[in-house]
N, C-alpha and C. Protein backbone atom coordinates (compact mmCIF):
# COMPACT_ATOMS: atom_id res chain seq x y z
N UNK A 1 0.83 -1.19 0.00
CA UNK A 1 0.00 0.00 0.00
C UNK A 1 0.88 1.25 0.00
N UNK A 2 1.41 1.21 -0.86
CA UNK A 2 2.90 2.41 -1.16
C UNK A 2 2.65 3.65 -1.98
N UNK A 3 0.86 3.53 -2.20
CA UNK A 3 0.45 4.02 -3.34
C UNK A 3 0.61 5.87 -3.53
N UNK A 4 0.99 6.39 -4.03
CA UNK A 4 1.16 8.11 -3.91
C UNK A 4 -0.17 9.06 -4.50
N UNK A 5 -1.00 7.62 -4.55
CA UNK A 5 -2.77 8.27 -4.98
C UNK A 5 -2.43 8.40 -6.60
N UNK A 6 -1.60 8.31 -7.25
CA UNK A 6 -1.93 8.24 -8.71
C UNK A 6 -2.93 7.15 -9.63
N UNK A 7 -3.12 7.58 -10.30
CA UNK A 7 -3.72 6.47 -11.08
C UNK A 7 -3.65 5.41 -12.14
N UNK A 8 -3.70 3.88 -12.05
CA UNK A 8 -2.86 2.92 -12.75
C UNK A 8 -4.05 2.52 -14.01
N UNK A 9 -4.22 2.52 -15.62
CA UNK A 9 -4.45 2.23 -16.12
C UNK A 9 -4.05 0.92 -16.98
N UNK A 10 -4.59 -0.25 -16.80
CA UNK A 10 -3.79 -1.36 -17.87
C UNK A 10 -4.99 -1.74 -19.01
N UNK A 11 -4.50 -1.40 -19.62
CA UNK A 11 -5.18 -2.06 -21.18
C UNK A 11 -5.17 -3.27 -21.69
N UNK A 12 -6.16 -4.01 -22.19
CA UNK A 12 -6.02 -5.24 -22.75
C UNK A 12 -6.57 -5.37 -24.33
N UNK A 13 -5.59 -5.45 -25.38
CA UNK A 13 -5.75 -5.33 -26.45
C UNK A 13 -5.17 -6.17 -27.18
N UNK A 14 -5.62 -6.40 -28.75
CA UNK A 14 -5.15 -7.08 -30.15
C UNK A 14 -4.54 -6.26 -30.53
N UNK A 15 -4.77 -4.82 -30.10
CA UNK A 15 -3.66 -3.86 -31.31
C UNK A 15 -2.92 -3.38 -30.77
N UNK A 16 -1.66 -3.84 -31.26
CA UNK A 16 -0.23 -3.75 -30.86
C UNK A 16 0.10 -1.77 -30.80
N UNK A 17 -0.93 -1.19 -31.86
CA UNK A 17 -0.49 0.05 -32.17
C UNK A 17 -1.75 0.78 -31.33
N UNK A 18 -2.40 0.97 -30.07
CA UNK A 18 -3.83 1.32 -30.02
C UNK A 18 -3.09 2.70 -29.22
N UNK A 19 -2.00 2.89 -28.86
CA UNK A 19 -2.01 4.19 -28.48
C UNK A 19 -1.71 5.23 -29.57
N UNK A 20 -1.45 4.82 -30.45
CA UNK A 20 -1.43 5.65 -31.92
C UNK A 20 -2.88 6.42 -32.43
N UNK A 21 -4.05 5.60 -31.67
CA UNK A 21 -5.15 5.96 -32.01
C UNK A 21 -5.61 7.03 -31.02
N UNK A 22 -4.58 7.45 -29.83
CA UNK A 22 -4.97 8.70 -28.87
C UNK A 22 -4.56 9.82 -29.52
N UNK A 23 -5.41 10.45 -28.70
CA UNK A 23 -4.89 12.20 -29.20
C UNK A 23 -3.83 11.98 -28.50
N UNK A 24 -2.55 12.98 -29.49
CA UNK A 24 -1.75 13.11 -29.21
C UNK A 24 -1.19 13.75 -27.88
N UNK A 25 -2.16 14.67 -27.36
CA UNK A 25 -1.78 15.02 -25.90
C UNK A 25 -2.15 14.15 -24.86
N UNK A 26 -2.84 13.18 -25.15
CA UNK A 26 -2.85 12.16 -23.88
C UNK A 26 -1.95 10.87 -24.41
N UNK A 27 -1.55 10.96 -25.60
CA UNK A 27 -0.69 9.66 -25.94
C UNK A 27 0.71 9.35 -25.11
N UNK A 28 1.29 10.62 -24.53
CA UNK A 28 2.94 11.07 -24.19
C UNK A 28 2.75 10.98 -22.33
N UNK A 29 0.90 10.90 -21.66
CA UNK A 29 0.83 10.58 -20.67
C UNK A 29 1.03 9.31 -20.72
N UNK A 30 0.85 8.42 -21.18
CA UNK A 30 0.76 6.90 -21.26
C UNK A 30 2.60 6.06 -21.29
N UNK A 31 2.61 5.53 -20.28
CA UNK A 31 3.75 5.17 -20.38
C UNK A 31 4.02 3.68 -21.38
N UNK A 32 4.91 3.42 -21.43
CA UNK A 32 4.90 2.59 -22.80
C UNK A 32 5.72 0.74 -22.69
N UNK A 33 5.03 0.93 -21.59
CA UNK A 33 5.55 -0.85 -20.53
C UNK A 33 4.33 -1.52 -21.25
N UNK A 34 4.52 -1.91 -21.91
CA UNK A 34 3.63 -3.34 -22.82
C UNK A 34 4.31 -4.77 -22.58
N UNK A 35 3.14 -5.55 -22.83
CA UNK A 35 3.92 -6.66 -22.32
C UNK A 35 3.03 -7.47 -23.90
N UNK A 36 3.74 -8.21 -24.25
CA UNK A 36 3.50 -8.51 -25.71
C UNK A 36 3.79 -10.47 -25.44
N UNK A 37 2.56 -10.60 -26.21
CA UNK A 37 2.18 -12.11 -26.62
C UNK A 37 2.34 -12.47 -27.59
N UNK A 38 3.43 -13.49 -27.69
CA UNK A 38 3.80 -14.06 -29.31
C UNK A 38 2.51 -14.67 -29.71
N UNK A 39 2.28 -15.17 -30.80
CA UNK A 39 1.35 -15.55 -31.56
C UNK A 39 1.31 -17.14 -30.96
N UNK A 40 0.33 -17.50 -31.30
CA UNK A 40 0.38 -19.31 -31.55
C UNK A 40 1.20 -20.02 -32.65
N UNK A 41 2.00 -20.73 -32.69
CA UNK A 41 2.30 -21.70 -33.54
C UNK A 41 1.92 -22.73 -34.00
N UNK A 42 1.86 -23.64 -34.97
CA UNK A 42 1.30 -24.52 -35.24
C UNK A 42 1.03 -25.42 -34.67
N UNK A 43 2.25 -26.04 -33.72
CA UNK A 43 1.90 -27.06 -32.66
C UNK A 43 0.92 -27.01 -31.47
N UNK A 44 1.09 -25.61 -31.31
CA UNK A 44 0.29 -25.31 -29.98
C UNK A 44 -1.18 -24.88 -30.68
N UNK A 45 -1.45 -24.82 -31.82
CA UNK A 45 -2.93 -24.37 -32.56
C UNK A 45 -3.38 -25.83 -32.93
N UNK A 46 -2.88 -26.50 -33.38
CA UNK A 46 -2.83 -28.31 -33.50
C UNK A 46 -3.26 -28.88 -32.01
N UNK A 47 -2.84 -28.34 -30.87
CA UNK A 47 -3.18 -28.68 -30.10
C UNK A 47 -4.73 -28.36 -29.33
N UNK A 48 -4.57 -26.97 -29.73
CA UNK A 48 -5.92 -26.40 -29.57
C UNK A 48 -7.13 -26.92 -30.29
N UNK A 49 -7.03 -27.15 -31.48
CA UNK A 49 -7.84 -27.86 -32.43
C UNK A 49 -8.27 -28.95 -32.07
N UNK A 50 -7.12 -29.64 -31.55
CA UNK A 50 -7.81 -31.39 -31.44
C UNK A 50 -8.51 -31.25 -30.32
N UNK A 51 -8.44 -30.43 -29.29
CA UNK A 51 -9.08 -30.50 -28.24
C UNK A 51 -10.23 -29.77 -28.51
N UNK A 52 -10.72 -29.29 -28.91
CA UNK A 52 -12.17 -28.69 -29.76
C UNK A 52 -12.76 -29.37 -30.37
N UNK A 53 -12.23 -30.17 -31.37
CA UNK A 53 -12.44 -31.29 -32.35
C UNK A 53 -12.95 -32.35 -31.54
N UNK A 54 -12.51 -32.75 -30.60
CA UNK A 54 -12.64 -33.55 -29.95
C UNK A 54 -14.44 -33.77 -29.42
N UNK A 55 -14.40 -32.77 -28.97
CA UNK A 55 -15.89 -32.16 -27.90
C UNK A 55 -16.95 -31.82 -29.53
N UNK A 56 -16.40 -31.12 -30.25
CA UNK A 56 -17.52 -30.78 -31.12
C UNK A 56 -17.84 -31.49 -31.91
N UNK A 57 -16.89 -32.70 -32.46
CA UNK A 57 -17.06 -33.40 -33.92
C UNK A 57 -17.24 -34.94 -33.13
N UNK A 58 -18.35 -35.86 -34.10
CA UNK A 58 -17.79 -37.01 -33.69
C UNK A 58 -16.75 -37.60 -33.95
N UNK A 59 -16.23 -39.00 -33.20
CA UNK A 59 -15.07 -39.55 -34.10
C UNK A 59 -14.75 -40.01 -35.40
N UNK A 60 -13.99 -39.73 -36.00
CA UNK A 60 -13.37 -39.78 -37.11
C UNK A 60 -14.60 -39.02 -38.20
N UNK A 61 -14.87 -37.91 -38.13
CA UNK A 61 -15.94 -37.18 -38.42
C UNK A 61 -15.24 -36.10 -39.37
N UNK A 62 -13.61 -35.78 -39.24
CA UNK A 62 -12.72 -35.15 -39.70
C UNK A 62 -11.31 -36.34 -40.39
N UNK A 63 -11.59 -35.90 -41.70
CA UNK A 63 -10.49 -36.29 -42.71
C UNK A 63 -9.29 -36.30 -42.02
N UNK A 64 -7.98 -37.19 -42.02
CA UNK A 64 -6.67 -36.84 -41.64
C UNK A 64 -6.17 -35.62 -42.14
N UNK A 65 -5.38 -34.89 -41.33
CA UNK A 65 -5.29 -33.62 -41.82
C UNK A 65 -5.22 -32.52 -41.98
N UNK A 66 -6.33 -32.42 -41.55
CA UNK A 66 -7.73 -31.75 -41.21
C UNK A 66 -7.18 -30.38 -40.39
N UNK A 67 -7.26 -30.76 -38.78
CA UNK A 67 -6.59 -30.13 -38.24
C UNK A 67 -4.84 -29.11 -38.24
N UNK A 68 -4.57 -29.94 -38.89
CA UNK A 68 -2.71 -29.54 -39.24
C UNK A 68 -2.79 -28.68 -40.09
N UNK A 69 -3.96 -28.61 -41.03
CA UNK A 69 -4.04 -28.02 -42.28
C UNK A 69 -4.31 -26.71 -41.59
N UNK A 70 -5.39 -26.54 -41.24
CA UNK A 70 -5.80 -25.09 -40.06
C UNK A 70 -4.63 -24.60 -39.40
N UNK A 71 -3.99 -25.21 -38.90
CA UNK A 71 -2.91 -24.99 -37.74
C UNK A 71 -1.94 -24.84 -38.51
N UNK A 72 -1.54 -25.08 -39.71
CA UNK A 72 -0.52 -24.38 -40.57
C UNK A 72 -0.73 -23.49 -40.92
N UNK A 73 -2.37 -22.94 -41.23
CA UNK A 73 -2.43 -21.56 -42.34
C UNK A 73 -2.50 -20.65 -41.18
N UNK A 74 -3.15 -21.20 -39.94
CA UNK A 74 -3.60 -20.14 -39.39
C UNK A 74 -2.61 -19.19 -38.72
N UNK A 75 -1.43 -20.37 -38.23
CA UNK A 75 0.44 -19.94 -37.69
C UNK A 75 0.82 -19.23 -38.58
N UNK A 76 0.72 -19.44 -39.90
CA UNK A 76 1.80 -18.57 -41.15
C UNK A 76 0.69 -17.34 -41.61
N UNK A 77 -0.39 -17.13 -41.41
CA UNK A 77 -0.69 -15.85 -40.22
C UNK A 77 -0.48 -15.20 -39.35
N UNK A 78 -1.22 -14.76 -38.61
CA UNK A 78 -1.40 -14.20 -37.42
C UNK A 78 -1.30 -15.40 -35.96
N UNK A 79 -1.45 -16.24 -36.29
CA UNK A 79 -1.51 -17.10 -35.29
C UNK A 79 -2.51 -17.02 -34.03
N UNK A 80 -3.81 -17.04 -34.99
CA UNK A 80 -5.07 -16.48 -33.66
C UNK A 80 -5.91 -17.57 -33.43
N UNK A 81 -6.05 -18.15 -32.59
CA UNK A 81 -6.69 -19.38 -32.06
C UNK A 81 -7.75 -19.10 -32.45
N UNK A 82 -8.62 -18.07 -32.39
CA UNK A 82 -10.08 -18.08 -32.48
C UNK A 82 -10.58 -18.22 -33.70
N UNK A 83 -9.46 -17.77 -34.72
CA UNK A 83 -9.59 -17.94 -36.72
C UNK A 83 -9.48 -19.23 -36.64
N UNK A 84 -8.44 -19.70 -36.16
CA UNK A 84 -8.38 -21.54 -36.18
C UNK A 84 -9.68 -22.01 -35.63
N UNK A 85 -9.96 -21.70 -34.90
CA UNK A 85 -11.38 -22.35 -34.24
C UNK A 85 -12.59 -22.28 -35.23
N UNK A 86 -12.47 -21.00 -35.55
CA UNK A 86 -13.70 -20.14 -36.51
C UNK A 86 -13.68 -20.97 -37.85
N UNK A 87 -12.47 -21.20 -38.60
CA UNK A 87 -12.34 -21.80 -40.01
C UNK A 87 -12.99 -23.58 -39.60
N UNK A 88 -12.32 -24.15 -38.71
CA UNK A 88 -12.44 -25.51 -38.22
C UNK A 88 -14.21 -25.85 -38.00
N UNK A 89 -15.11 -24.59 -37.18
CA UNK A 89 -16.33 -24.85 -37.41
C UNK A 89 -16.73 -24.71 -38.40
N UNK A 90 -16.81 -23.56 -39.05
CA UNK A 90 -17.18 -23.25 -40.17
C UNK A 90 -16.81 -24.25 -41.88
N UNK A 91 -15.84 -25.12 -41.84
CA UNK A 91 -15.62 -26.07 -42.46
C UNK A 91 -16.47 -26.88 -41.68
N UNK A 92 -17.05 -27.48 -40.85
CA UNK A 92 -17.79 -28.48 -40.29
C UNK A 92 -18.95 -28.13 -40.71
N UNK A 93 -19.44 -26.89 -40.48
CA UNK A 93 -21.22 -26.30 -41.28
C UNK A 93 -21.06 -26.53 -43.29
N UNK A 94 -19.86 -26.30 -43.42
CA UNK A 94 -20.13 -26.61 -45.02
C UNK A 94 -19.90 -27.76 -45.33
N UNK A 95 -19.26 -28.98 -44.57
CA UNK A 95 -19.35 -30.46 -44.97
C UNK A 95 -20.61 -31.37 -44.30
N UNK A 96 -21.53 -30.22 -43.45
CA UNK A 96 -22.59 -31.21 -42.90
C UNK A 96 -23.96 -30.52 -43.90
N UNK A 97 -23.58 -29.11 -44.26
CA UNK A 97 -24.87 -28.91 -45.06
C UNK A 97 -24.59 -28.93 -46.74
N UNK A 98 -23.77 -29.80 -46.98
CA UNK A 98 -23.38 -30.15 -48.02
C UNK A 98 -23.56 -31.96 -47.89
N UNK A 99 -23.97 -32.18 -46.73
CA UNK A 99 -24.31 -33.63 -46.43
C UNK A 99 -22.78 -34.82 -47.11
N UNK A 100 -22.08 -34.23 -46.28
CA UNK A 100 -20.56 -35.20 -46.44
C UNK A 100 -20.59 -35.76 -44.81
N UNK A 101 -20.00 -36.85 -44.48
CA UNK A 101 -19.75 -37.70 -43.41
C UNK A 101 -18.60 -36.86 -42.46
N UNK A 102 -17.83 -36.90 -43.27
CA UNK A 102 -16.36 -36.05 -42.72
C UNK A 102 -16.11 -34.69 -43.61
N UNK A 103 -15.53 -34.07 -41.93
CA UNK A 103 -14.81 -32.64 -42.89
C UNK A 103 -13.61 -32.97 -43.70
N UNK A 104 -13.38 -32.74 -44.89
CA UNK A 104 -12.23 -32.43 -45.45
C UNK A 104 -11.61 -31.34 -45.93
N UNK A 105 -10.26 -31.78 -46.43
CA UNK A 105 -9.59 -30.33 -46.73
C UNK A 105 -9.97 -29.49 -47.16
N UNK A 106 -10.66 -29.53 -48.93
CA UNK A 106 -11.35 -29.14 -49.62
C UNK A 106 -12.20 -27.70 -48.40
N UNK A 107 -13.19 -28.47 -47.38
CA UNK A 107 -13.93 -27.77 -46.89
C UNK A 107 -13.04 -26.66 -46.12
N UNK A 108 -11.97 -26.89 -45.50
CA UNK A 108 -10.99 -26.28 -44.85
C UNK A 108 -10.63 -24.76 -45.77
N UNK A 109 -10.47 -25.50 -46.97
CA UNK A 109 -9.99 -23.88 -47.86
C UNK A 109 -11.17 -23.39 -48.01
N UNK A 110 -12.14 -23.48 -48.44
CA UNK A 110 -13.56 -22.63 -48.57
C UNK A 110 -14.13 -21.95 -47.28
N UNK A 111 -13.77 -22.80 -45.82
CA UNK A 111 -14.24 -22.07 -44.71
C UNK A 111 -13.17 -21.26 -44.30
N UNK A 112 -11.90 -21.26 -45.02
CA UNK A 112 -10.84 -20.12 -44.69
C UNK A 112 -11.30 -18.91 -45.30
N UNK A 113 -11.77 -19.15 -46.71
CA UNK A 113 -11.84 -18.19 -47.65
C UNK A 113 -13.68 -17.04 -47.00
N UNK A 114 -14.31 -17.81 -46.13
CA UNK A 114 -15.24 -17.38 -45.85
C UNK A 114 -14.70 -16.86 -44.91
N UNK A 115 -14.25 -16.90 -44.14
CA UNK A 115 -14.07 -16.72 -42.68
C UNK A 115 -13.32 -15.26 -42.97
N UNK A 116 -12.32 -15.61 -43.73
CA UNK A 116 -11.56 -13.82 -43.87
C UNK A 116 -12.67 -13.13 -44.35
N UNK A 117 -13.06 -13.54 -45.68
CA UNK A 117 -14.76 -12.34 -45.69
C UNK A 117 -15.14 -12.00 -44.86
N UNK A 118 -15.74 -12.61 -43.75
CA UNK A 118 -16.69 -12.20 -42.84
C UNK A 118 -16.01 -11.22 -41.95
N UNK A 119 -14.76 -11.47 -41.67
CA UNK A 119 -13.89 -10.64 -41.12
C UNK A 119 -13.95 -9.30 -41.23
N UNK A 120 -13.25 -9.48 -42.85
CA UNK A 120 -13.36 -7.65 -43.36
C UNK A 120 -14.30 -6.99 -43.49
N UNK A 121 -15.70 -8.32 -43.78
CA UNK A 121 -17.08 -7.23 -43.89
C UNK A 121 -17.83 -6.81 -42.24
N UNK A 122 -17.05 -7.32 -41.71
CA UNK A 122 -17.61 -7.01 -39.91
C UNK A 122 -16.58 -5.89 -39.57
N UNK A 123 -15.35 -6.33 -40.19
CA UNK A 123 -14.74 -4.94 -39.51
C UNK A 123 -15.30 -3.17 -40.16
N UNK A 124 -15.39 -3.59 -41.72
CA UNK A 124 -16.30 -2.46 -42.35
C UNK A 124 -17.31 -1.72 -41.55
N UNK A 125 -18.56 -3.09 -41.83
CA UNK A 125 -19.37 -2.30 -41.13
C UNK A 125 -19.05 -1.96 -39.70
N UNK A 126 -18.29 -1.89 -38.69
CA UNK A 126 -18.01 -1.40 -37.97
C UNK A 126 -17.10 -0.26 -37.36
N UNK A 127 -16.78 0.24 -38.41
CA UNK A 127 -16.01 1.36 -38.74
C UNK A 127 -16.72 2.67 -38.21
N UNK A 128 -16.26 3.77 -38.07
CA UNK A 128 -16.83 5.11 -37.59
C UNK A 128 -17.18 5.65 -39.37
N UNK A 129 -18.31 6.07 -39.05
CA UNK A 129 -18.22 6.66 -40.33
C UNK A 129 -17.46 7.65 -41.21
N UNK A 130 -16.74 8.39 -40.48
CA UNK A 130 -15.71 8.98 -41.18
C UNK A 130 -15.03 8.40 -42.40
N UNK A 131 -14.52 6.63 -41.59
CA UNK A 131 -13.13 5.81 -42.01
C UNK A 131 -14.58 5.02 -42.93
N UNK A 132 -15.44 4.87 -42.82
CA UNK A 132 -16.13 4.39 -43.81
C UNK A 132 -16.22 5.11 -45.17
N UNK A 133 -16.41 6.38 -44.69
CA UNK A 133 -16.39 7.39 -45.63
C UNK A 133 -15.06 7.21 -46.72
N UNK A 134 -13.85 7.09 -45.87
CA UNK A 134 -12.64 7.64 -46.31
C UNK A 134 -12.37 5.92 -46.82
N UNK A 135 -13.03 5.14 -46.53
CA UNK A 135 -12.86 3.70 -47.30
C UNK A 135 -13.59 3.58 -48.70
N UNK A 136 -14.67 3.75 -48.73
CA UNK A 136 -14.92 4.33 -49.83
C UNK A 136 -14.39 4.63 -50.83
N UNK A 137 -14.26 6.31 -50.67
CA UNK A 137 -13.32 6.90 -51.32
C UNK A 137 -12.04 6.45 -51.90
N UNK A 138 -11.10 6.05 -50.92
CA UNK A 138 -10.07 4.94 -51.71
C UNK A 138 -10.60 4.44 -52.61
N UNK A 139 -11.45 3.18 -52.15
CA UNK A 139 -12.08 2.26 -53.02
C UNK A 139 -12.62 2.72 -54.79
N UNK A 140 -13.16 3.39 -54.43
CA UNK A 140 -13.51 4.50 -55.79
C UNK A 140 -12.38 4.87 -56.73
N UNK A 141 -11.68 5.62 -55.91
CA UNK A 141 -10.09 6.09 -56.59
C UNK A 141 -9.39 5.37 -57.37
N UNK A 142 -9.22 4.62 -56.23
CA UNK A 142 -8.61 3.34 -56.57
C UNK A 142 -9.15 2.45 -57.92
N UNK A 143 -10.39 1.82 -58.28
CA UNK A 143 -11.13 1.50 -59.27
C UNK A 143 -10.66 2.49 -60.36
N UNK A 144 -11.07 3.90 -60.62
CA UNK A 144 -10.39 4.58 -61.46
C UNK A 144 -8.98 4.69 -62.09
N UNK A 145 -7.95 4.82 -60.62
CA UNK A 145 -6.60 5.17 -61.00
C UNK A 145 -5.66 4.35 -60.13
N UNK A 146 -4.86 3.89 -60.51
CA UNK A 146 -4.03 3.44 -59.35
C UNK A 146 -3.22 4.22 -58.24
N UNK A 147 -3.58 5.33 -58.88
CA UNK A 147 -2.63 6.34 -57.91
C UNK A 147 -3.97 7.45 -57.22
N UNK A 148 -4.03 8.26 -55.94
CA UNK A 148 -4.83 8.65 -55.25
C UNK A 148 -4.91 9.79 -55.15
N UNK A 149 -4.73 10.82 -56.72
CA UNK A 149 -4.65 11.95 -57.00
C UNK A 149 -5.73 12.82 -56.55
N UNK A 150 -6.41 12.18 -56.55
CA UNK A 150 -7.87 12.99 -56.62
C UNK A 150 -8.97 12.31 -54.95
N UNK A 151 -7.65 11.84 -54.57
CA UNK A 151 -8.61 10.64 -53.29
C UNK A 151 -9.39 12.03 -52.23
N UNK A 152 -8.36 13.50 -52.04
CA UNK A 152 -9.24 13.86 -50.66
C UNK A 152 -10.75 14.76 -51.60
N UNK A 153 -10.48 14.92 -52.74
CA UNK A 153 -11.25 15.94 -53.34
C UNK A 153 -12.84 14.65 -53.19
N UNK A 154 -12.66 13.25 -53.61
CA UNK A 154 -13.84 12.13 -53.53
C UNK A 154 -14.27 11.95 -52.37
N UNK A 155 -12.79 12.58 -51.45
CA UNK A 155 -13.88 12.00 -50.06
C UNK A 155 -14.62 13.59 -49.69
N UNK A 156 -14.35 14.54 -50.08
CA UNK A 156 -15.14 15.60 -49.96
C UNK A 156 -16.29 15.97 -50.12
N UNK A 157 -16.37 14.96 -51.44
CA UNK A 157 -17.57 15.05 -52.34
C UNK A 157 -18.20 14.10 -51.74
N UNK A 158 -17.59 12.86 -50.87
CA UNK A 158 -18.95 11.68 -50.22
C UNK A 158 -19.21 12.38 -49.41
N UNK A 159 -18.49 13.14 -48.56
CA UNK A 159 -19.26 14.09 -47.15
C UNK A 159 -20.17 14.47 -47.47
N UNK A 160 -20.35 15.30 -48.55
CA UNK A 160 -21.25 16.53 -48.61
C UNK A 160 -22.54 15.49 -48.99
N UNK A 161 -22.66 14.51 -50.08
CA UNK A 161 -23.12 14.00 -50.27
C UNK A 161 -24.38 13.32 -49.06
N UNK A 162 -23.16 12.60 -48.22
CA UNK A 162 -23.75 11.89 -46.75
C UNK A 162 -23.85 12.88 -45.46
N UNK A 163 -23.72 14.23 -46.09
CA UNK A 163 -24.44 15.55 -45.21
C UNK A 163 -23.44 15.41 -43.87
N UNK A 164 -22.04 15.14 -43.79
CA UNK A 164 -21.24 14.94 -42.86
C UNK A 164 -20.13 16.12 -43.35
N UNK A 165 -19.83 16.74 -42.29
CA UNK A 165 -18.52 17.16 -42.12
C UNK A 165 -17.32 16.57 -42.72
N UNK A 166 -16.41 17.03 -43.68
CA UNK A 166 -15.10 16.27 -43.76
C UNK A 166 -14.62 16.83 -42.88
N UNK A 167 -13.39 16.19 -42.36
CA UNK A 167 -12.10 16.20 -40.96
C UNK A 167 -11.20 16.84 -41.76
N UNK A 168 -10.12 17.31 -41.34
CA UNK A 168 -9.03 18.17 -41.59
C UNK A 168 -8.05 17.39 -42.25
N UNK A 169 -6.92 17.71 -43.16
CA UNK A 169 -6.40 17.04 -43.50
C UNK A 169 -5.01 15.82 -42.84
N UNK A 170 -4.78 16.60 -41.08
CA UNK A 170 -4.05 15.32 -40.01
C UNK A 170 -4.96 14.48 -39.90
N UNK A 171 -6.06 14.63 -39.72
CA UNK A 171 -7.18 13.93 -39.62
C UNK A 171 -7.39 12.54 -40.37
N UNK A 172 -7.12 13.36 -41.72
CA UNK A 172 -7.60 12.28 -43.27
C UNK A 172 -6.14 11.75 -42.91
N UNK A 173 -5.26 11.96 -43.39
CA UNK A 173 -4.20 11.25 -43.09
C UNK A 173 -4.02 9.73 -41.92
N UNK A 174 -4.45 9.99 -40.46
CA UNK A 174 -4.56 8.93 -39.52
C UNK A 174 -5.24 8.06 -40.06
N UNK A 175 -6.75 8.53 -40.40
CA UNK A 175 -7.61 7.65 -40.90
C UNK A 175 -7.27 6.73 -41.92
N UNK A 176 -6.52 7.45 -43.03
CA UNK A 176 -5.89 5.89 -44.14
C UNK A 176 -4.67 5.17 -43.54
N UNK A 177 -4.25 6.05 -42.25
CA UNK A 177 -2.79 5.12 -41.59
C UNK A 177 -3.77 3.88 -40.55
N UNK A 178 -5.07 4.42 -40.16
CA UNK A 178 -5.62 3.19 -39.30
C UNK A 178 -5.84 2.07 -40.17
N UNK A 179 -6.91 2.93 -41.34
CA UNK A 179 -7.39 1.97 -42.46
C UNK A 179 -6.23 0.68 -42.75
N UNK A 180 -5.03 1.70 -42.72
CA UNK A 180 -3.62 0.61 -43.92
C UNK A 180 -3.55 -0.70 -42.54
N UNK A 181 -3.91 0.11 -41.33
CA UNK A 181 -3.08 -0.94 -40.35
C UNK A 181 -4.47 -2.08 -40.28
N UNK A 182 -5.67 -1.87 -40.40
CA UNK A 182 -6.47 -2.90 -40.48
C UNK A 182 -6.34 -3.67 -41.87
């Protein structure tokens, strides 16, 4: 009880960069003692799997494979247990409503390929509208030109359009540095 009455904030986060997202005058209060979690590896996501597999699937209900296959893509990723988990069910809903006995690989790449969809379209729609705005806009630009000559003048024109304020140009800037980091 040594305490000098200050106050201790600890954060628990996926994003390695989330004090980047403070205003800058409270960013330089924040001291910068992180304590950082390596990813999962394959063995230890292999491990996770079978023990899921286990409880959710019957026996031999999953192709040889099966599991290792997940636990390789998901390591030479990000290494996030819950994508491994997420692809592993989600291959189980497309080999049972496709009326197959066992999951196989096959199903493994199609519930990968869904699973990142669902991802980016959840993180979208969950965006502030600004960065929706300013996603967009890329998007648009981008379709036109490969280069983003004309990107703040489109997102000007979606503001006015969607009766919103555009942000300043530090502003626009963070917003495609958050965008790039998602």
């Amino acid at each position: 009880n040594n305490s000098d009455g200050s106050l201790l904030i600890i954060g628990v986060t996926n994003n390695a960069n989330i004090t980047t997202q403070l205003d800058p005058k409270n960013r330089s209060r924040y001291a910068d003692d992180a304590i950082q979690f390596s990813p999962y590896n394959a063995n230890q996501l292999r491990q996770i799997l079978t023990v899921r597999a286990e409880k959710a699937f019957k026996s031999h209900a999953l192709e040889e494979g099966v599991v290792g296959k997940i636990a390789a893509q998901v390591a030479q990723g990000q290494g996030d247990a819950r994508k491994a988990i997420r692809i592993l069910r989600k291959a189980g809903k497309i080999a049972e409503n496709n009326e197959f006995e066992k999951v196989r690989k096959k199903h493994v790449d199609e519930a990968k390929v869904r699973v990142e969809r669902e991802s980016v379209l959840q993180t979208a729609k969950n965006l502030p509208k600004q960065k929706k705005i300013m996603l967009y806009s890329i998007l648009e630009e981008k379709r036109k030109s490969p280069k983003y000559k004309h990107l703040f003048s489109k997102y000007e024109r979606v503001c006015r359009n969607e009766d919103v304020n555009p942000v300043g140009e530090r502003q626009r800037r963070n917003i495609i540095e958050d965008l790039d980091m998602l």
